[in-house]
N, C-alpha and C. Protein backbone atom coordinates (compact mmCIF):
# COMPACT_ATOMS: atom_id res chain seq x y z
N UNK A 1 -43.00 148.66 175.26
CA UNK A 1 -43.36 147.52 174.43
C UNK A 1 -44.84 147.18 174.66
N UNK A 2 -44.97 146.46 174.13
CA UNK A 2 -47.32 145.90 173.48
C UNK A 2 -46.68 144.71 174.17
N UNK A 3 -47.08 144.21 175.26
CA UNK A 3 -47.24 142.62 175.08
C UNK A 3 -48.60 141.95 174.57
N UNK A 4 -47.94 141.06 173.99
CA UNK A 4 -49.07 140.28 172.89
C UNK A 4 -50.10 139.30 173.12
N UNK A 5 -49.25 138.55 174.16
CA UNK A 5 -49.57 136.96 174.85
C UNK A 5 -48.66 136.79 175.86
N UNK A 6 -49.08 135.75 176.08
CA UNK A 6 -48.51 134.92 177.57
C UNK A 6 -48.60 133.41 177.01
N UNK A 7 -47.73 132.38 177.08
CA UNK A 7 -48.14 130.91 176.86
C UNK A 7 -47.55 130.45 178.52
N UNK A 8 -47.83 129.52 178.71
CA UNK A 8 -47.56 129.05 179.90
C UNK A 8 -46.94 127.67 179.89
N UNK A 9 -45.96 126.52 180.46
CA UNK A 9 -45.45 125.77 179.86
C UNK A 9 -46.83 124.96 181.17
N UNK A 10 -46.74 123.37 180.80
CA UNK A 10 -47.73 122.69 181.29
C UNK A 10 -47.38 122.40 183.11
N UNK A 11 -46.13 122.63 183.09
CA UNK A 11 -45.71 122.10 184.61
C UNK A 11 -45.65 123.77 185.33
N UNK A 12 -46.15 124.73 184.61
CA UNK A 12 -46.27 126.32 184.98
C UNK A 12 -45.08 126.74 186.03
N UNK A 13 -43.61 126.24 185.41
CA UNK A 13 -42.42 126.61 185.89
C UNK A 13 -42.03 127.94 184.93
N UNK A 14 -42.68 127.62 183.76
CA UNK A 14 -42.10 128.47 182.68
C UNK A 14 -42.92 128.87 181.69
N UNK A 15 -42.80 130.30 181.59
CA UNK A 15 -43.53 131.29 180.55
C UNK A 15 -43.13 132.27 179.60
N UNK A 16 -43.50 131.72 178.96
CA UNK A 16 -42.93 132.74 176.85
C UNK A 16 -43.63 134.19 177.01
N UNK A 17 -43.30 135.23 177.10
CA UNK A 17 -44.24 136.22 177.02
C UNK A 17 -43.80 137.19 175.63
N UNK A 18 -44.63 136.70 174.79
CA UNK A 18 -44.45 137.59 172.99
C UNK A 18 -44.94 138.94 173.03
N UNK A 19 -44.03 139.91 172.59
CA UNK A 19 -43.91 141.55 172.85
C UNK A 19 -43.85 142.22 171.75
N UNK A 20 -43.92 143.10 171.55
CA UNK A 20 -43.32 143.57 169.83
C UNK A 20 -43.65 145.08 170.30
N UNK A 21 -43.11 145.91 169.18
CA UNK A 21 -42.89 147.44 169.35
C UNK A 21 -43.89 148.10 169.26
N UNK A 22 -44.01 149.74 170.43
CA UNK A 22 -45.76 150.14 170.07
C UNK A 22 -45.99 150.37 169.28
N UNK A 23 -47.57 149.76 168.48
CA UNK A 23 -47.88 150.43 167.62
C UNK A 23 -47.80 151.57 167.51
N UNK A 24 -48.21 152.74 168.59
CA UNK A 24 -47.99 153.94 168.48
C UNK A 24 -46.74 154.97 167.71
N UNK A 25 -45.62 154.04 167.56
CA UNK A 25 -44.40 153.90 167.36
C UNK A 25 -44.39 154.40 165.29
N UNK A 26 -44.08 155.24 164.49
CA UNK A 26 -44.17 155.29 163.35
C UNK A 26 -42.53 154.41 162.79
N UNK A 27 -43.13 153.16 162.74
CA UNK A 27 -41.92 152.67 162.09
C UNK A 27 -41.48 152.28 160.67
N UNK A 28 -43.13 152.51 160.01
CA UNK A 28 -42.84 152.09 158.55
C UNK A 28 -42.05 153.00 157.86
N UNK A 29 -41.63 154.02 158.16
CA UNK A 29 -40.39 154.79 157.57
C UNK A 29 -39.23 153.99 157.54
N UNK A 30 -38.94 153.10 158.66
CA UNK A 30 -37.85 152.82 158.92
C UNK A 30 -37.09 151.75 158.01
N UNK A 31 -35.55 151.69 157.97
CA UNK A 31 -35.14 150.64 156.89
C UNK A 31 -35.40 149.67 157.38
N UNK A 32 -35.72 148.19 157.07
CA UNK A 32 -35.35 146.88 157.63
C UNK A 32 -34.33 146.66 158.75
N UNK A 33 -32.96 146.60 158.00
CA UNK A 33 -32.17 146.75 159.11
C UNK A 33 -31.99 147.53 160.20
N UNK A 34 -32.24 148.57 160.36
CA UNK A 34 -32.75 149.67 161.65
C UNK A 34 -33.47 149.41 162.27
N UNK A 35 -34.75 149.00 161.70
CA UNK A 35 -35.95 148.37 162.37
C UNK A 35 -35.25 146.54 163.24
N UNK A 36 -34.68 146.19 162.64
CA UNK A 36 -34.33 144.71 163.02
C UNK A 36 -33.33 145.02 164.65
N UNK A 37 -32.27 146.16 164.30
CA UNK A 37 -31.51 146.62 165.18
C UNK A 37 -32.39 147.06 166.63
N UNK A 38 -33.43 147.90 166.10
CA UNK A 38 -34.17 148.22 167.11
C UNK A 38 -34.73 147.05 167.86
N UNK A 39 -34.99 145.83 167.58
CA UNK A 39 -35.96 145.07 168.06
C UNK A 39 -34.48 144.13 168.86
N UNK A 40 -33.30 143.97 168.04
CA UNK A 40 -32.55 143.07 169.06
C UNK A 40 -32.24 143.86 170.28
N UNK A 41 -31.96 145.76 170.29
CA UNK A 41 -31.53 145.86 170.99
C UNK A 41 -32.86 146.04 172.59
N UNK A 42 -33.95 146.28 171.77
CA UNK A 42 -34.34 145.73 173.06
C UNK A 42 -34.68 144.50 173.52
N UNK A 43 -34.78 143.54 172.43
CA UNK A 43 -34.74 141.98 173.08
C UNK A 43 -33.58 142.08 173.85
N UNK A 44 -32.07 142.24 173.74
CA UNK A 44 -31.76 142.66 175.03
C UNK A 44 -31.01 143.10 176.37
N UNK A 45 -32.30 143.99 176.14
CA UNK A 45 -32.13 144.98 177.26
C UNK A 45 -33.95 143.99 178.45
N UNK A 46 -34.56 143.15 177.63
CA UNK A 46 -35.56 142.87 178.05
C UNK A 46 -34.50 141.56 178.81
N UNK A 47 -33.95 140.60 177.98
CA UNK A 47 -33.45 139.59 178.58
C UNK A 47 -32.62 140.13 180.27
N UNK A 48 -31.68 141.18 179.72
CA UNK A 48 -30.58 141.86 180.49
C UNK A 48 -31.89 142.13 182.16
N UNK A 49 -33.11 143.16 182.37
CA UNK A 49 -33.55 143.29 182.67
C UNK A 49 -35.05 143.07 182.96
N UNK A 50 -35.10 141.91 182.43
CA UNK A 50 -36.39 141.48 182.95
C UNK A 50 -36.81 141.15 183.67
N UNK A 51 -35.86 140.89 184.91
CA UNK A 51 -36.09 140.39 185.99
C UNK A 51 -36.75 141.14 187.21
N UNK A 52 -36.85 143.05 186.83
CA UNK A 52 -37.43 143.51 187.71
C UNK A 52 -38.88 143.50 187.04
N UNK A 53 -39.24 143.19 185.64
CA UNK A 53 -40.95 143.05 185.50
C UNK A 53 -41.00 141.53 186.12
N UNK A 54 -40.22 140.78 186.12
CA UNK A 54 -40.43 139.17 186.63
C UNK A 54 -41.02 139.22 188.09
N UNK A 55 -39.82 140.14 188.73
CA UNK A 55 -40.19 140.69 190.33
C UNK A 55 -41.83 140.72 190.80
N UNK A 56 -42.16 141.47 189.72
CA UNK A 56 -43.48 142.25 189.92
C UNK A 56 -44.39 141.17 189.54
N UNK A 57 -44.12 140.21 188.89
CA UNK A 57 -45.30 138.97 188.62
C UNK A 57 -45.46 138.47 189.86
N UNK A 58 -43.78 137.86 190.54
CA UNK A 58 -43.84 137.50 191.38
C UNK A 58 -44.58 137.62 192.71
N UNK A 59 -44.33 138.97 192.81
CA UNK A 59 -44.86 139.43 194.01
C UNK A 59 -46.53 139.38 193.59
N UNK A 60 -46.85 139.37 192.73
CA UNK A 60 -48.82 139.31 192.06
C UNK A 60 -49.49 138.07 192.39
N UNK A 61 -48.35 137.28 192.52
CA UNK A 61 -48.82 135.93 192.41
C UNK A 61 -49.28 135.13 193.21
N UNK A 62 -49.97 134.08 193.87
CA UNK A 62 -50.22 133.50 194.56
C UNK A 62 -49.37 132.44 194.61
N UNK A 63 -49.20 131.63 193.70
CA UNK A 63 -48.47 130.49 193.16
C UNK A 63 -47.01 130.26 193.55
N UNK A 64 -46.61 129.25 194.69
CA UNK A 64 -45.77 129.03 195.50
C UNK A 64 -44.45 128.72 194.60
N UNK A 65 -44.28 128.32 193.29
CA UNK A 65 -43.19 128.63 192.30
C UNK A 65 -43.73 129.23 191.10
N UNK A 66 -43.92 130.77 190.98
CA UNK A 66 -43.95 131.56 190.08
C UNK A 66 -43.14 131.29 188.31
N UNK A 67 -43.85 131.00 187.91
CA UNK A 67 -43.47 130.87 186.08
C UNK A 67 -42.11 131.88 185.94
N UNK A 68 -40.84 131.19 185.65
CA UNK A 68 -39.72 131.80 185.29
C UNK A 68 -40.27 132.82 183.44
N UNK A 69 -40.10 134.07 183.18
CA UNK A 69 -40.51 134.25 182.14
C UNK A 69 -38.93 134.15 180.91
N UNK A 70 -39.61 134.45 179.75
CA UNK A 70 -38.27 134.22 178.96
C UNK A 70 -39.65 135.18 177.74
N UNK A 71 -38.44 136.21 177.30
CA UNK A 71 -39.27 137.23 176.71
C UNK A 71 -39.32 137.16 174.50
N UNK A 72 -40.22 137.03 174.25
CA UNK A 72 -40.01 136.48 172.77
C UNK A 72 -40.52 137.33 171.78
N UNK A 73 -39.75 138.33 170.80
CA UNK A 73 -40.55 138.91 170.36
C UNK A 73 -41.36 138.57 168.68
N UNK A 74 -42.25 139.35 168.70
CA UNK A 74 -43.41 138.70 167.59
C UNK A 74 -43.54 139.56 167.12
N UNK A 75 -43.59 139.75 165.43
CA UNK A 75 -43.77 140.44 164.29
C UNK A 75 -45.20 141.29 164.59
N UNK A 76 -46.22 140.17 164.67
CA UNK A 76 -47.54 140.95 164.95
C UNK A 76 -48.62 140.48 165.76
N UNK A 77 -49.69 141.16 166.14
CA UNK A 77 -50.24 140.28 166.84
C UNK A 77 -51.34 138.86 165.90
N UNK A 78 -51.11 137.79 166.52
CA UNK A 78 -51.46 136.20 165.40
C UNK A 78 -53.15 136.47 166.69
N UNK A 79 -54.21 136.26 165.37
CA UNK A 79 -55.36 135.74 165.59
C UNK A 79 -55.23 134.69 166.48
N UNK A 80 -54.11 133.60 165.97
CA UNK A 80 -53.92 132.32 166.65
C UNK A 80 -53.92 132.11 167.98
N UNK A 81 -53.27 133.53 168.52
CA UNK A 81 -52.96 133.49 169.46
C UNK A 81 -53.87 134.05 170.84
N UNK A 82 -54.79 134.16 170.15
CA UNK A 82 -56.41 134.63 171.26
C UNK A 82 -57.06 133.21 171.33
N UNK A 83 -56.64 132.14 170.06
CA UNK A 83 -57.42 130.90 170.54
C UNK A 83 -56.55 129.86 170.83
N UNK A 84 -55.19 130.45 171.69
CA UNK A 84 -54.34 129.69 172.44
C UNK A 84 -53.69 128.93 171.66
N UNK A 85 -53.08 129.14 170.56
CA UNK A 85 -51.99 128.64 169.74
C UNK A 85 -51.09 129.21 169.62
N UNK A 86 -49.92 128.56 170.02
CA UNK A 86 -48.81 128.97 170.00
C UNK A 86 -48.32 129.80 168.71
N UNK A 87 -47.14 130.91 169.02
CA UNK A 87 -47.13 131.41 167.78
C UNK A 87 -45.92 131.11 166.81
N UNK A 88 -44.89 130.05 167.80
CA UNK A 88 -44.28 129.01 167.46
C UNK A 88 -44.65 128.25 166.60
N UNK A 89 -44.62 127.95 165.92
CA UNK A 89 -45.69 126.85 165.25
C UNK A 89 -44.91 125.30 165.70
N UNK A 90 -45.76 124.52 166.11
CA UNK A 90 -45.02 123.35 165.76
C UNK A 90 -43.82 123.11 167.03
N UNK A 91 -43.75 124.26 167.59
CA UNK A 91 -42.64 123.78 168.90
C UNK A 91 -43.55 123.82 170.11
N UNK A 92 -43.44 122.57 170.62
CA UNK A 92 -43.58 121.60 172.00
C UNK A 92 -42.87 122.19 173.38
N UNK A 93 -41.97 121.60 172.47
CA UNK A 93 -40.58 122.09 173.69
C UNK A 93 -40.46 123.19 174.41
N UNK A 94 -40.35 122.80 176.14
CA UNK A 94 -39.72 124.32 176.68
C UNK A 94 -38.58 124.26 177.38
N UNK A 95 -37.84 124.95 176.45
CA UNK A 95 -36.71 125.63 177.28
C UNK A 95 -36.41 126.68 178.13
């Protein structure tokens, strides 16, 4: 997977990290639904296993409670999102 971004929640318990498929990847052949299939089944296998890339933040980190991640995937990469806008639009909230 491309990760895209990182958002960070304000109390830095918790972090969105937006991913999407490699470009390298020739997918415009693909049908919609195939393509959609592909992306839940690794959303997850990312949820299922993310916890050994989580591991590896962890251990990177300095930060005495490390950002729980929660993995989100994104159509493409958003301009928005190099000048720190969420690609959420409009959601606050972290769950």
């Amino acid at each position: 997977i491309d990760v895209l971004g990182v958002e960070i929640s304000p109390d830095l318990k918790q972090a969105r990290v937006y991913w999407c498929l490699p470009r390298v990847l020739d997918l415009k052949g693909l049908p919609s639904s195939k393509l959609e299939e592909v992306v839940r089944r690794m959303q997850k296998i990312l949820d299922e296993r993310g916890g050994k890339i989580q591991g590896i933040v962890h251990s990177r980190l300095r930060a005495y409670y490390p950002p729980k991640l929660k993995w989100v995937a994104a159509e493409h990469v958003s301009k928005d999102l190099k000048r720190g806008v969420s690609l959420e639009k409009g959601k606050k909230k972290w769950i």
